[in-house]
Protein backbone atom coordinates (compact mmCIF):
# COMPACT_ATOMS: atom_id res chain seq x y z
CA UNK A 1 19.63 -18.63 -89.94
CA UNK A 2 19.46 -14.88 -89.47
CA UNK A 3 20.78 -13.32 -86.19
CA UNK A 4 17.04 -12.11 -85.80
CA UNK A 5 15.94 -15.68 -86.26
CA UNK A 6 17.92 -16.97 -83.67
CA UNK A 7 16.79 -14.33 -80.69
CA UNK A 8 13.14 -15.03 -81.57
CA UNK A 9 14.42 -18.82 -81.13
CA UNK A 10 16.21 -18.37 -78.27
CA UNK A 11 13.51 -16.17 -76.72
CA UNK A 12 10.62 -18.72 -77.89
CA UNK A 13 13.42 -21.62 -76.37
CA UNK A 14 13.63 -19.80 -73.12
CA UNK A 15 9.49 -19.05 -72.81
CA UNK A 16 9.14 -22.78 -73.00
CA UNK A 17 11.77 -23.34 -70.15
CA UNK A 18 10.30 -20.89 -67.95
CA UNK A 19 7.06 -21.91 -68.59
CA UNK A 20 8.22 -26.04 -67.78
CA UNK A 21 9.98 -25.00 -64.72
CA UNK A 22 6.48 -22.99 -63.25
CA UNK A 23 4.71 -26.00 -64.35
CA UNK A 24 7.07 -28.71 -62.58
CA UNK A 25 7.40 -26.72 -59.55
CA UNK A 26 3.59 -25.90 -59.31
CA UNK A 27 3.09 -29.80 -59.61
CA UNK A 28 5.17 -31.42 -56.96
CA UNK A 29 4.62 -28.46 -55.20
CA UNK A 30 7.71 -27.31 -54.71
CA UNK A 31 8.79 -23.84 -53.93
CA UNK A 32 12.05 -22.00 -55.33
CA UNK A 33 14.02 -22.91 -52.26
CA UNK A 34 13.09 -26.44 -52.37
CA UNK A 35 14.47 -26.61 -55.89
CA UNK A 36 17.47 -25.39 -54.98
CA UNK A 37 17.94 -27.86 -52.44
CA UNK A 38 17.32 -30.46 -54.93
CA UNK A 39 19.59 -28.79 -57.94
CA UNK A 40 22.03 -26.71 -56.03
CA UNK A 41 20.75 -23.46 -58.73
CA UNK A 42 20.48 -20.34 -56.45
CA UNK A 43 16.71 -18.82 -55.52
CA UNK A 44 18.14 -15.83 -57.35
CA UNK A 45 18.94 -17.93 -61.13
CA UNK A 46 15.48 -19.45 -60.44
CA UNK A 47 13.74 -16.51 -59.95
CA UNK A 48 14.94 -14.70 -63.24
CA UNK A 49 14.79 -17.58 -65.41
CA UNK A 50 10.70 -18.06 -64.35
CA UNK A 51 10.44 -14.53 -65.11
CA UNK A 52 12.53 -15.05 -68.39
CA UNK A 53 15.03 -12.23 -67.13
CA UNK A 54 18.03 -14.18 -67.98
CA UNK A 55 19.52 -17.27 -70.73
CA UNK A 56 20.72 -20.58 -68.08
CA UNK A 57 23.81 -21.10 -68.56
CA UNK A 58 24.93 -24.61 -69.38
CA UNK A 59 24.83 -25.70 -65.64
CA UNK A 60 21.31 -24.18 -65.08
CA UNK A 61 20.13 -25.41 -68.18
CA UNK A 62 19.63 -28.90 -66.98
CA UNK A 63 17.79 -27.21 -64.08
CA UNK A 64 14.11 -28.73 -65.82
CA UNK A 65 15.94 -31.89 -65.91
CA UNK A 66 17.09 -32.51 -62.63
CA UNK A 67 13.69 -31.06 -61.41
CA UNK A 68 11.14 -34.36 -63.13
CA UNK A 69 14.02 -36.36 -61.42
């Protein structure tokens, strides 16, 4: 895979996450502070990854998971 190939990827990859992590919040009807109470993932991380400003890292990247828990 080309190095262009992966960005779009990992853009497309990190779209879908912000996207799931509006959409779970929006449902239980949490806000950004309660899901860092519940994950221990700063307002700040939560903030930029909704607005796609920055890649989790491998500890925020389970964010979405520990969210549906």
């Amino acid at each position: 895979m080309s190095g262009v190939n992966r960005e779009k990827e990992s853009n497309y990859l990190l779209h879908v996450l912000a996207y799931n992590l509006l959409s779970i919040r929006s449902q239980r009807n949490l806000s950004q502070e309660d899901l860092e109470d519940l994950t221990g993932v700063s307002v700040n991380e939560i903030s930029k990854i909704e607005r796609e400003l920055t890649k989790p890292t491998g500890y925020t990247g389970s964010l979405g998971e520990r969210a549906r828990n």
